[in-house]
PDB file of N, CA and C in Angstrom:
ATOM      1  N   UNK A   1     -51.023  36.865 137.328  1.00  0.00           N
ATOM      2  CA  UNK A   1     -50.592  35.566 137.812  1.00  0.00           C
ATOM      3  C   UNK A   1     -50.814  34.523 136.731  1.00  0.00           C
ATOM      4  N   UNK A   2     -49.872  33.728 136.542  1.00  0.00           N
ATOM      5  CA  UNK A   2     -50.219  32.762 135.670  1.00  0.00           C
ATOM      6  C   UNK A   2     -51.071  31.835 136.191  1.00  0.00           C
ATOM      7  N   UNK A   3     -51.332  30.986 135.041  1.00  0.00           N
ATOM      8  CA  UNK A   3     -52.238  30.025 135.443  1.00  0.00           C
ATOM      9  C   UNK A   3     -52.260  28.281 134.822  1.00  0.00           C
ATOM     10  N   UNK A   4     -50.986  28.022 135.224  1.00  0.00           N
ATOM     11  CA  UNK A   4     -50.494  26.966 134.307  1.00  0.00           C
ATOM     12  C   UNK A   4     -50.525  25.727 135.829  1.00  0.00           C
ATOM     13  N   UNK A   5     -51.251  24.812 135.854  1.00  0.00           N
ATOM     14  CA  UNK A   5     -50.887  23.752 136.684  1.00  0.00           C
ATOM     15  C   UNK A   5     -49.444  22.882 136.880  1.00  0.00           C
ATOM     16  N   UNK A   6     -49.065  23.334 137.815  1.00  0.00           N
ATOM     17  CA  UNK A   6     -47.909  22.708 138.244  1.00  0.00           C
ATOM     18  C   UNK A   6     -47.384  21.897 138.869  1.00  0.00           C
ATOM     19  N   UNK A   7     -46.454  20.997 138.928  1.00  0.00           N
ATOM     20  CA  UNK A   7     -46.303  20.021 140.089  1.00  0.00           C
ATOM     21  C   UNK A   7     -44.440  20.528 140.301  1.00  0.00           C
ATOM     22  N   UNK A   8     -44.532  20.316 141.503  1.00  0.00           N
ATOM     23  CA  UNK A   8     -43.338  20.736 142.016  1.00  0.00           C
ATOM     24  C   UNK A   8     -42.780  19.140 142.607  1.00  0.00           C
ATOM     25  N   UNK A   9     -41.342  18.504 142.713  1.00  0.00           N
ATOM     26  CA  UNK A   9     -40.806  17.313 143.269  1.00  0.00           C
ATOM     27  C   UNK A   9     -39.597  17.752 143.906  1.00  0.00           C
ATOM     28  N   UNK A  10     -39.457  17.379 144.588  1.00  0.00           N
ATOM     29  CA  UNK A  10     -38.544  17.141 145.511  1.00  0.00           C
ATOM     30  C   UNK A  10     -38.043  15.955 145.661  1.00  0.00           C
ATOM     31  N   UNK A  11     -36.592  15.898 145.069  1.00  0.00           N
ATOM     32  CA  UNK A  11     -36.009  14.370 145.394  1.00  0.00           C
ATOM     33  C   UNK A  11     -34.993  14.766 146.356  1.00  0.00           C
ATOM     34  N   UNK A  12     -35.375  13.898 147.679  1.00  0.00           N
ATOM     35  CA  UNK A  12     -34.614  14.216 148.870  1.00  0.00           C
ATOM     36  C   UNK A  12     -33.036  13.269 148.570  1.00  0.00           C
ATOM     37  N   UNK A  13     -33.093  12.658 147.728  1.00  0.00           N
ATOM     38  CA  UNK A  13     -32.051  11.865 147.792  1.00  0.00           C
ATOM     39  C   UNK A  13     -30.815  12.240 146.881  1.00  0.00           C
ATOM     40  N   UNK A  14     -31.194  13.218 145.549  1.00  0.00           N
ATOM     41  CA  UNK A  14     -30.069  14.462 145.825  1.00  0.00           C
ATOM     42  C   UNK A  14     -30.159  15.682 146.096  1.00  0.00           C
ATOM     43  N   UNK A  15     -31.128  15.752 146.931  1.00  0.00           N
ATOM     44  CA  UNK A  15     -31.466  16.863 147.423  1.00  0.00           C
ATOM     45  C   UNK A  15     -31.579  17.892 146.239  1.00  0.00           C
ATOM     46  N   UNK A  16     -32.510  17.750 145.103  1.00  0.00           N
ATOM     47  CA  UNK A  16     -33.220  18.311 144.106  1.00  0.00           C
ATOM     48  C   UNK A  16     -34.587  19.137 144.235  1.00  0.00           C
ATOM     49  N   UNK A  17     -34.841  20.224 143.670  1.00  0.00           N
ATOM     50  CA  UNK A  17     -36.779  20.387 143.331  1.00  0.00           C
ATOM     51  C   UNK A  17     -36.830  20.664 141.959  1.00  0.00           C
ATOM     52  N   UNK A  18     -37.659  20.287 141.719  1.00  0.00           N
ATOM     53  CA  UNK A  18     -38.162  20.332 139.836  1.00  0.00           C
ATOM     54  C   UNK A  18     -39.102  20.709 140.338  1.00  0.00           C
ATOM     55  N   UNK A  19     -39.633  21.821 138.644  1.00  0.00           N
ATOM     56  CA  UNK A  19     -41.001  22.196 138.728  1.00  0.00           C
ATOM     57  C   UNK A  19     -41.148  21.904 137.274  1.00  0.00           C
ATOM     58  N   UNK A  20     -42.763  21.300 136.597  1.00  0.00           N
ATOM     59  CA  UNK A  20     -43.141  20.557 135.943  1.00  0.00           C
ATOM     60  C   UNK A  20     -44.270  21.448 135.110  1.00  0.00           C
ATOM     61  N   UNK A  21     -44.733  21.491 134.176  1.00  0.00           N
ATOM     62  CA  UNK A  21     -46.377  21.452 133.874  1.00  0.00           C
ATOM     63  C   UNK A  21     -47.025  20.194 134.047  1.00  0.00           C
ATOM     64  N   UNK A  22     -48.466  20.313 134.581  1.00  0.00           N
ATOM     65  CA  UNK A  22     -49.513  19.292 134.802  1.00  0.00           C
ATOM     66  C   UNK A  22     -49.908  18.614 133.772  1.00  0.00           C
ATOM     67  N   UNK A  23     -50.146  19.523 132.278  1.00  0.00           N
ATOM     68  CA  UNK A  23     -50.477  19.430 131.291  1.00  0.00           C
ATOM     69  C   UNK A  23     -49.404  18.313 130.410  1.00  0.00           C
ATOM     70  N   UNK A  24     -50.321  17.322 129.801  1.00  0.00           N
ATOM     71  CA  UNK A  24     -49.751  17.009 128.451  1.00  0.00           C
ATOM     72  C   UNK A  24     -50.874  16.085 127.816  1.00  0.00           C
ATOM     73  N   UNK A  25     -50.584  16.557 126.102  1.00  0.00           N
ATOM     74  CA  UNK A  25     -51.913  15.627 124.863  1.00  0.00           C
ATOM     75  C   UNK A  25     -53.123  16.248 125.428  1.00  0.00           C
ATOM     76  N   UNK A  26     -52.728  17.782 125.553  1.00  0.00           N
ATOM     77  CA  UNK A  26     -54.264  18.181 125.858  1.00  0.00           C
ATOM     78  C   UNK A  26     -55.170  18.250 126.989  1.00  0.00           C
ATOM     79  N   UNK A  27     -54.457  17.607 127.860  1.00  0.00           N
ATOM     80  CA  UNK A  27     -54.961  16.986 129.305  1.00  0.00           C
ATOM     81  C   UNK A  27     -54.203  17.861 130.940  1.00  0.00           C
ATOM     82  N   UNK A  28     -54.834  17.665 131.900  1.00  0.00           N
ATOM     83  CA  UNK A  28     -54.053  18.057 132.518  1.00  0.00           C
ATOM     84  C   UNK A  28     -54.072  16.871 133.707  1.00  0.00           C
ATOM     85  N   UNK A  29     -52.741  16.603 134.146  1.00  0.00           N
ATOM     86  CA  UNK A  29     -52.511  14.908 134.739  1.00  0.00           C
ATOM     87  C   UNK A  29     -52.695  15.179 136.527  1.00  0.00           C
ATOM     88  N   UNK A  30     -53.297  14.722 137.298  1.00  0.00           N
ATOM     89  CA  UNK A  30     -53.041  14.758 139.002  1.00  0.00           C
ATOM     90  C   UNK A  30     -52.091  13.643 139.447  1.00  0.00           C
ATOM     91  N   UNK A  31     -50.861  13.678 140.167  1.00  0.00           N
ATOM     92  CA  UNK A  31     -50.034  13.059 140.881  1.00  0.00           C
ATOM     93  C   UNK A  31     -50.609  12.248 142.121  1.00  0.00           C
ATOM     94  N   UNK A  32     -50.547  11.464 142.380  1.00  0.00           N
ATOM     95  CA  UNK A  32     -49.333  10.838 144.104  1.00  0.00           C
ATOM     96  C   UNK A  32     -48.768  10.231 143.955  1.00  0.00           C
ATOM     97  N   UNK A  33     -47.758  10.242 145.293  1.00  0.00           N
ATOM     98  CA  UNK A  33     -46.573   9.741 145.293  1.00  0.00           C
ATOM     99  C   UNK A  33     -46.744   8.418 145.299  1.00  0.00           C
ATOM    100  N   UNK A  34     -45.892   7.201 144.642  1.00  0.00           N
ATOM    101  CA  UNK A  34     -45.853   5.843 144.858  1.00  0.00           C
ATOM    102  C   UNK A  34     -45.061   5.369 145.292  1.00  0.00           C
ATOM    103  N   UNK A  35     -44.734   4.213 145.210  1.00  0.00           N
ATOM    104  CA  UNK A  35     -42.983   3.465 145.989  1.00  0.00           C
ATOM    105  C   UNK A  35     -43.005   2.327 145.094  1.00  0.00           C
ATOM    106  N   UNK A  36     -41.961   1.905 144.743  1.00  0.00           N
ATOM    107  CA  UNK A  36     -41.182   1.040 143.561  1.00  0.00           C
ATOM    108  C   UNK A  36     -40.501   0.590 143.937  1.00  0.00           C
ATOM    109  N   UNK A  37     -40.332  -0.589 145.270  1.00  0.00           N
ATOM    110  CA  UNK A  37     -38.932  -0.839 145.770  1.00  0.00           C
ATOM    111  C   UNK A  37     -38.711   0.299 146.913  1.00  0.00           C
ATOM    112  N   UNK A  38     -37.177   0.499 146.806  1.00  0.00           N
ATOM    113  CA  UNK A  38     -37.014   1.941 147.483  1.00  0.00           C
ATOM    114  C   UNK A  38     -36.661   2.962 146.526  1.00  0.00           C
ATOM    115  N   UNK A  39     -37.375   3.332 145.378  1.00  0.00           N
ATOM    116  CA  UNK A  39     -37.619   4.244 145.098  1.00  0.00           C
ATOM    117  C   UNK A  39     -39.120   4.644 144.797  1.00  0.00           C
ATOM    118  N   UNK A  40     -38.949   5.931 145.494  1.00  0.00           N
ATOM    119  CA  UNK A  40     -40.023   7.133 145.405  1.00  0.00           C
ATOM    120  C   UNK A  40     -40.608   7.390 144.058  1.00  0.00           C
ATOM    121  N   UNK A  41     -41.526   7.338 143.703  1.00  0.00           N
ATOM    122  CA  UNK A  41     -41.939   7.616 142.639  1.00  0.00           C
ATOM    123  C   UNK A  41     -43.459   8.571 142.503  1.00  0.00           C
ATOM    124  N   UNK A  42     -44.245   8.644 141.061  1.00  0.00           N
ATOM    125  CA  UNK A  42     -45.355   9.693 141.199  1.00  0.00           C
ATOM    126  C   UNK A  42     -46.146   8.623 140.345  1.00  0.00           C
ATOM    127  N   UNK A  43     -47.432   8.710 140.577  1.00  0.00           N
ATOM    128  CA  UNK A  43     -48.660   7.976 139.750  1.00  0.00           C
ATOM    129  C   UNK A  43     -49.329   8.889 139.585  1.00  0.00           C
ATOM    130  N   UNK A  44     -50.059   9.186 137.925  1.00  0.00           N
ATOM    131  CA  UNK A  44     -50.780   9.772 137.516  1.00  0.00           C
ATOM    132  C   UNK A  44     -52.410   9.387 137.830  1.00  0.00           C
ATOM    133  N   UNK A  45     -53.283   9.769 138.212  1.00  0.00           N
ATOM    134  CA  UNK A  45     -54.898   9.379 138.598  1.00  0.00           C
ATOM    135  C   UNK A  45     -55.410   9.047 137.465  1.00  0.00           C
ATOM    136  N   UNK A  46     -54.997   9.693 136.177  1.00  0.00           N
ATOM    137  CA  UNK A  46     -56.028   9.667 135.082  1.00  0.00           C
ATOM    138  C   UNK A  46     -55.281   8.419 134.361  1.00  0.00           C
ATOM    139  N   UNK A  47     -54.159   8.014 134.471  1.00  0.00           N
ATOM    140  CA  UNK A  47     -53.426   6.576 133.377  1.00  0.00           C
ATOM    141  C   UNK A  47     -53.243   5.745 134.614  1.00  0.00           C
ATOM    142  N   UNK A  48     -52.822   5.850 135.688  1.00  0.00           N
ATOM    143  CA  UNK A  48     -52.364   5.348 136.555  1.00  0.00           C
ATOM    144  C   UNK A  48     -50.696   4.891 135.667  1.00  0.00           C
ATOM    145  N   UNK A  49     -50.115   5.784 135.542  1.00  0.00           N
ATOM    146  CA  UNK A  49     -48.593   5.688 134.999  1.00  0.00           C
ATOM    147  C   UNK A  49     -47.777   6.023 135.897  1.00  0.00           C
ATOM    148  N   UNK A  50     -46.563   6.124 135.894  1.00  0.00           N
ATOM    149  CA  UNK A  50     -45.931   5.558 137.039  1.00  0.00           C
ATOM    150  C   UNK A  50     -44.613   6.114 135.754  1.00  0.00           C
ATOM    151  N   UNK A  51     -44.074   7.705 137.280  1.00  0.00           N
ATOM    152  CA  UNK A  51     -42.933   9.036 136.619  1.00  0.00           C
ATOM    153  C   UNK A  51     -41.780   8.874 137.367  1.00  0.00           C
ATOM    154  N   UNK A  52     -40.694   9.160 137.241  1.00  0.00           N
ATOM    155  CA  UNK A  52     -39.915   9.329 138.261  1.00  0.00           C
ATOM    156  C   UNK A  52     -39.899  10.996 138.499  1.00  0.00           C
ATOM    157  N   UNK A  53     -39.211  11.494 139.489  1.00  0.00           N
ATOM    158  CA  UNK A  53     -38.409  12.508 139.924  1.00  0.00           C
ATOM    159  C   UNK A  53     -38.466  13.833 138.639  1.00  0.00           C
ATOM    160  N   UNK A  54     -38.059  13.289 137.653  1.00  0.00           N
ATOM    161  CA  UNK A  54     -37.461  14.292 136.531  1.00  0.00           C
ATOM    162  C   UNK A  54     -38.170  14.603 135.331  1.00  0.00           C
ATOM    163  N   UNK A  55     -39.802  13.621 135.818  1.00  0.00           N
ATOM    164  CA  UNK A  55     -40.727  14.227 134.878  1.00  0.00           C
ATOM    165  C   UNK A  55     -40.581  13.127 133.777  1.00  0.00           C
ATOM    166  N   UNK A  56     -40.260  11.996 133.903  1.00  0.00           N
ATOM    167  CA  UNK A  56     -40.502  10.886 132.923  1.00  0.00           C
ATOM    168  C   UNK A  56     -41.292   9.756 132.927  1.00  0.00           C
ATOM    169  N   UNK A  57     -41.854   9.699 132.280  1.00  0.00           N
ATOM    170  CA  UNK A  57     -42.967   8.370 132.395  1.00  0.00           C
ATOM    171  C   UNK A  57     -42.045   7.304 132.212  1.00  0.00           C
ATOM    172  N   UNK A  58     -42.328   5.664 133.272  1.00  0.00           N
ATOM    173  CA  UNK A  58     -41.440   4.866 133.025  1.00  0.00           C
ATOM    174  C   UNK A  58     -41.982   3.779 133.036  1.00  0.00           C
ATOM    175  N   UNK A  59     -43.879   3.751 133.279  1.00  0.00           N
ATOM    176  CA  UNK A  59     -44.213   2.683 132.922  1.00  0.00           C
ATOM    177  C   UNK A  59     -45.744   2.777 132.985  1.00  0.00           C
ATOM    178  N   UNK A  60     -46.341   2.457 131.939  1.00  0.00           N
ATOM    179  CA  UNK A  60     -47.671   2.339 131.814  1.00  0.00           C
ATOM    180  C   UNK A  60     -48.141   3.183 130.873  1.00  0.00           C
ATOM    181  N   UNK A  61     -49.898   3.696 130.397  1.00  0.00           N
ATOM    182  CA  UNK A  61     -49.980   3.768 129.071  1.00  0.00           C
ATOM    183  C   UNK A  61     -49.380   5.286 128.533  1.00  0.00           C
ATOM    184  N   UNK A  62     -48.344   6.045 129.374  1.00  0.00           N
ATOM    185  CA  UNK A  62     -47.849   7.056 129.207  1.00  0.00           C
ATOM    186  C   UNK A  62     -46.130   6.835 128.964  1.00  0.00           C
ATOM    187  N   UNK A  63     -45.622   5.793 129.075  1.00  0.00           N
ATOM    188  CA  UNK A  63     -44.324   5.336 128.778  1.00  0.00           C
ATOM    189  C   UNK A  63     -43.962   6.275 127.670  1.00  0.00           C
ATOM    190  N   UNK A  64     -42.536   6.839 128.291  1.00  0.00           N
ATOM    191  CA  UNK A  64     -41.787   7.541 127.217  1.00  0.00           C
ATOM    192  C   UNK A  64     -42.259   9.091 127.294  1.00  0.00           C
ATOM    193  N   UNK A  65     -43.396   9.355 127.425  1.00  0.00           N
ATOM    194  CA  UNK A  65     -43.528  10.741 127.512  1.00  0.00           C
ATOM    195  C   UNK A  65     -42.735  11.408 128.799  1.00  0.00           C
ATOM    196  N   UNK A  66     -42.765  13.136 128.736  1.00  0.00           N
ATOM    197  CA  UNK A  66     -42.002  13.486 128.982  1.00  0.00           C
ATOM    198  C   UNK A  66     -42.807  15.127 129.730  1.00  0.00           C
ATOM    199  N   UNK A  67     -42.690  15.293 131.075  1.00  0.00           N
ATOM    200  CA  UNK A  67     -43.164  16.493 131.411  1.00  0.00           C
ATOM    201  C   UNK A  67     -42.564  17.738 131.198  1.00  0.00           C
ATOM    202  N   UNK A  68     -43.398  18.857 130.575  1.00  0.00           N
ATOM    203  CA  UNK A  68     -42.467  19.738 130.028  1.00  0.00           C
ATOM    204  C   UNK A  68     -41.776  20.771 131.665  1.00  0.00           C
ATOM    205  N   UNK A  69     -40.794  21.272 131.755  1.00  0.00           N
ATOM    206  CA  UNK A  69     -39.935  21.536 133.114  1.00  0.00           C
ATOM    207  C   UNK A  69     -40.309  23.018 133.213  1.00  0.00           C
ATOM    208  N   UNK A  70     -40.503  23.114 134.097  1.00  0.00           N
ATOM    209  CA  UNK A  70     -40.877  24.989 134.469  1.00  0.00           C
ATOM    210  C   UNK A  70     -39.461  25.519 135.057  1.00  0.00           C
ATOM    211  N   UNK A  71     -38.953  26.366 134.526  1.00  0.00           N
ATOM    212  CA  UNK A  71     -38.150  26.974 135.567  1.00  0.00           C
ATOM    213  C   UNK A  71     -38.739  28.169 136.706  1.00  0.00           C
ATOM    214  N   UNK A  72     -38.479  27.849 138.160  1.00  0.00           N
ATOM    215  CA  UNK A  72     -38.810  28.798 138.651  1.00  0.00           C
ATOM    216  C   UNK A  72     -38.256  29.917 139.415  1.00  0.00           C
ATOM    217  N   UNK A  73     -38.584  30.608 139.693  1.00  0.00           N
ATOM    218  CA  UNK A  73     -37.855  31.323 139.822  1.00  0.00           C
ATOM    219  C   UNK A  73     -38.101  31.724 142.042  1.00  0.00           C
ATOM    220  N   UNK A  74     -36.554  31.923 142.125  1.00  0.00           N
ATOM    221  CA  UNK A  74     -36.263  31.576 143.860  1.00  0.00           C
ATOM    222  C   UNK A  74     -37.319  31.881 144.761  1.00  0.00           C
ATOM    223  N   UNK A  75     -37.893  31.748 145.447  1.00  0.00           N
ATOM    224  CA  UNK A  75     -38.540  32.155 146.440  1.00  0.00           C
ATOM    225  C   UNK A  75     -38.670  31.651 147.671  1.00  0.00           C
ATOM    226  N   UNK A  76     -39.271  32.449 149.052  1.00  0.00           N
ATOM    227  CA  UNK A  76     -39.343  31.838 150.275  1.00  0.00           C
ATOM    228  C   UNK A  76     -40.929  31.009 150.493  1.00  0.00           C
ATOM    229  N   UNK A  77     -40.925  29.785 151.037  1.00  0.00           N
ATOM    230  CA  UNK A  77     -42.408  29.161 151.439  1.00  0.00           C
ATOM    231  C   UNK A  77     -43.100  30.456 152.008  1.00  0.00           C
ATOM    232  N   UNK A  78     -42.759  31.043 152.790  1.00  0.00           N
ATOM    233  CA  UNK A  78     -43.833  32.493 153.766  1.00  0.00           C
ATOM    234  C   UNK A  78     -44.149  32.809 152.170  1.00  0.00           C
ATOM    235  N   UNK A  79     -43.644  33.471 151.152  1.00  0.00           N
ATOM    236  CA  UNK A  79     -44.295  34.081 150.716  1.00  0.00           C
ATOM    237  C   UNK A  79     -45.212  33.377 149.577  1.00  0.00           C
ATOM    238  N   UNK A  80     -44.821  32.202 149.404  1.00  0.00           N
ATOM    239  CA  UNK A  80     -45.322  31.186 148.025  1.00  0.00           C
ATOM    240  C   UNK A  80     -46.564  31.384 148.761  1.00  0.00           C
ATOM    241  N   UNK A  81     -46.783  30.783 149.963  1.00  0.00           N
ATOM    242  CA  UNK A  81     -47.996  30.602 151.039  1.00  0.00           C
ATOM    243  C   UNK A  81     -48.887  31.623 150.883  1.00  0.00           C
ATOM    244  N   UNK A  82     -48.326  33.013 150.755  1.00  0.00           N
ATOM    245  CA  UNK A  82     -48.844  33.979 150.884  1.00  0.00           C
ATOM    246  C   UNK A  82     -49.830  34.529 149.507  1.00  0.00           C
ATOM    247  N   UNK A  83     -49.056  34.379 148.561  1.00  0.00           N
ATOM    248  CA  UNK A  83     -49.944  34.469 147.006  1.00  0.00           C
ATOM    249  C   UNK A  83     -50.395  33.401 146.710  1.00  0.00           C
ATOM    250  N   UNK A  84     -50.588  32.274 147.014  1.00  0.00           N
ATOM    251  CA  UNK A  84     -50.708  31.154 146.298  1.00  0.00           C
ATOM    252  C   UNK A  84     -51.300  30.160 147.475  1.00  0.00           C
ATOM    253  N   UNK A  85     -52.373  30.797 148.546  1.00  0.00           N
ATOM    254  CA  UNK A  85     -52.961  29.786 149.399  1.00  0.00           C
ATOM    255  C   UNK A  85     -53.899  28.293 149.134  1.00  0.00           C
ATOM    256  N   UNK A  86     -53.938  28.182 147.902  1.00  0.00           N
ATOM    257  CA  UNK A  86     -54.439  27.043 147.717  1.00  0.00           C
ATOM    258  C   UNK A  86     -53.859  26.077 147.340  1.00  0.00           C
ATOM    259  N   UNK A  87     -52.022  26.529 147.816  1.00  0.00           N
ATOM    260  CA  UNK A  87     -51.105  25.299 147.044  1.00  0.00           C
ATOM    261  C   UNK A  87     -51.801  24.058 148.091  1.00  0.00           C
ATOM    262  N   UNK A  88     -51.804  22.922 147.293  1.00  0.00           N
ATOM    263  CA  UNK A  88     -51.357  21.662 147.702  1.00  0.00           C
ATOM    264  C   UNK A  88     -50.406  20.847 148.607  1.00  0.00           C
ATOM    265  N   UNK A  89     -50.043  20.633 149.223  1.00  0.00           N
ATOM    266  CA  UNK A  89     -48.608  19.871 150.055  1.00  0.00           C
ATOM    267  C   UNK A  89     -49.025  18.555 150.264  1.00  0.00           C
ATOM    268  N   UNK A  90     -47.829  17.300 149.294  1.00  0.00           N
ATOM    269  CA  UNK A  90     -48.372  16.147 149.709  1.00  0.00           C
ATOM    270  C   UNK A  90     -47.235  15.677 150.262  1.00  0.00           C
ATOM    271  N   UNK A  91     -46.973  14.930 151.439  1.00  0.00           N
ATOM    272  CA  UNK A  91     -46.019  14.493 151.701  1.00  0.00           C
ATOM    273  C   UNK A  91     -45.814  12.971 151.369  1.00  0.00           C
ATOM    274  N   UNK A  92     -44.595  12.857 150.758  1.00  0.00           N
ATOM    275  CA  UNK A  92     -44.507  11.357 150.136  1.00  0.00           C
ATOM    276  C   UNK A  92     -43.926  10.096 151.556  1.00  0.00           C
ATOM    277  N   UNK A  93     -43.964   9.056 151.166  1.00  0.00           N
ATOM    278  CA  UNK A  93     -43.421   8.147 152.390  1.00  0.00           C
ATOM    279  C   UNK A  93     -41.914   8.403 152.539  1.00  0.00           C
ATOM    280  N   UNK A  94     -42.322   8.345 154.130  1.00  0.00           N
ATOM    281  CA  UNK A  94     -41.279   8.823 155.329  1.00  0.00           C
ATOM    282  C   UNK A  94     -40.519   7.297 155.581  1.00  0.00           C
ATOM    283  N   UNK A  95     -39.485   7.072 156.240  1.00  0.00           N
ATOM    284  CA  UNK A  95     -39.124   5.585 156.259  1.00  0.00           C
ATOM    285  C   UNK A  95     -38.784   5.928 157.759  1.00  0.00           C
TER     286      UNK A  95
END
Protein backbone atom coordinates (compact mmCIF):
# COMPACT_ATOMS: atom_id res chain seq x y z
CA UNK A 1 0.00 0.00 0.00
CA UNK A 2 1.29 3.25 -0.62
CA UNK A 3 1.78 5.76 1.63
CA UNK A 4 1.59 9.15 0.15
CA UNK A 5 -0.99 11.68 1.91
CA UNK A 6 -3.73 12.60 -0.09
CA UNK A 7 -6.51 14.92 -0.45
CA UNK A 8 -9.26 14.06 -2.61
CA UNK A 9 -11.98 17.32 -3.90
CA UNK A 10 -14.91 17.17 -5.15
CA UNK A 11 -16.28 20.12 -7.04
CA UNK A 12 -19.99 19.59 -7.06
CA UNK A 13 -20.42 22.36 -9.39
CA UNK A 14 -18.93 20.48 -12.36
CA UNK A 15 -19.41 17.66 -10.93
CA UNK A 16 -15.48 16.86 -10.74
CA UNK A 17 -13.03 14.70 -8.11
CA UNK A 18 -9.35 15.43 -8.07
CA UNK A 19 -6.92 13.62 -6.18
CA UNK A 20 -3.87 15.66 -4.92
CA UNK A 21 -0.59 14.97 -2.83
CA UNK A 22 -0.62 16.56 0.75
CA UNK A 23 2.96 17.15 0.36
CA UNK A 24 4.82 20.22 -0.89
CA UNK A 25 8.65 22.19 0.06
CA UNK A 26 9.11 19.27 2.13
CA UNK A 27 6.04 19.56 4.20
CA UNK A 28 2.97 17.86 4.32
CA UNK A 29 -0.20 20.54 4.24
CA UNK A 30 -3.88 19.65 6.27
CA UNK A 31 -7.04 21.14 4.46
CA UNK A 32 -10.63 22.61 5.35
CA UNK A 33 -12.96 23.65 3.42
CA UNK A 34 -13.55 27.59 3.28
CA UNK A 35 -16.10 29.90 1.46
CA UNK A 36 -15.03 32.97 -0.64
CA UNK A 37 -18.23 34.49 -1.60
CA UNK A 38 -20.02 31.58 -3.23
CA UNK A 39 -17.21 29.85 -3.92
CA UNK A 40 -16.05 26.75 -2.10
CA UNK A 41 -12.72 26.75 -1.41
CA UNK A 42 -9.73 24.76 0.86
CA UNK A 43 -7.46 26.45 3.68
CA UNK A 44 -4.30 25.03 4.52
CA UNK A 45 -3.77 24.78 8.76
CA UNK A 46 -0.10 25.21 8.50
CA UNK A 47 -0.11 28.84 6.03
CA UNK A 48 -3.62 29.39 6.40
CA UNK A 49 -3.59 29.77 2.32
CA UNK A 50 -6.49 29.67 0.62
CA UNK A 51 -6.63 26.68 -2.88
CA UNK A 52 -9.23 26.29 -5.12
CA UNK A 53 -10.74 22.97 -6.46
CA UNK A 54 -7.71 22.11 -8.84
CA UNK A 55 -4.97 22.26 -6.42
CA UNK A 56 -3.89 25.97 -6.75
CA UNK A 57 -2.91 28.30 -4.23
CA UNK A 58 -4.70 31.69 -4.81
CA UNK A 59 -3.94 33.57 -1.92
CA UNK A 60 -1.67 33.84 0.92
CA UNK A 61 1.96 32.87 1.82
CA UNK A 62 1.61 29.86 -0.65
CA UNK A 63 0.34 31.95 -3.75
CA UNK A 64 1.17 30.41 -7.01
CA UNK A 65 2.15 27.08 -5.86
CA UNK A 66 0.73 24.22 -7.22
CA UNK A 67 -0.49 20.64 -5.81
CA UNK A 68 1.08 17.88 -7.50
CA UNK A 69 -2.36 15.66 -9.04
CA UNK A 70 -2.61 11.92 -8.29
CA UNK A 71 -4.29 9.99 -10.74
CA UNK A 72 -6.50 7.45 -9.36
CA UNK A 73 -7.48 4.82 -10.25
CA UNK A 74 -11.70 3.79 -10.33
CA UNK A 75 -13.06 2.42 -7.42
CA UNK A 76 -16.28 1.76 -5.26
CA UNK A 77 -16.64 3.80 -1.57
CA UNK A 78 -17.60 -0.09 -0.01
CA UNK A 79 -14.37 -0.97 -0.94
CA UNK A 80 -12.06 2.36 -0.46
CA UNK A 81 -13.87 1.98 3.17
CA UNK A 82 -12.80 -1.33 3.31
CA UNK A 83 -8.77 -1.01 2.86
CA UNK A 84 -8.43 2.30 3.88
CA UNK A 85 -10.62 2.70 7.29
CA UNK A 86 -9.03 5.60 8.52
CA UNK A 87 -10.01 7.76 5.52
CA UNK A 88 -11.16 11.10 6.62
CA UNK A 89 -14.67 12.55 5.24
CA UNK A 90 -15.12 16.26 5.54
CA UNK A 91 -18.12 17.61 4.37
CA UNK A 92 -17.85 21.15 2.97
CA UNK A 93 -20.89 23.84 3.33
CA UNK A 94 -24.25 22.70 2.29
CA UNK A 95 -26.50 25.82 1.20
Amino acid sequence: MGSTPILVVHNAASETTTVFSRGLRGRTLTFQSGKQGAVDSLIDHETKSRWNAYGDCVAGKLKGQKLDTIVPLPSFWFAWAEFYPDTEIYRGHQE
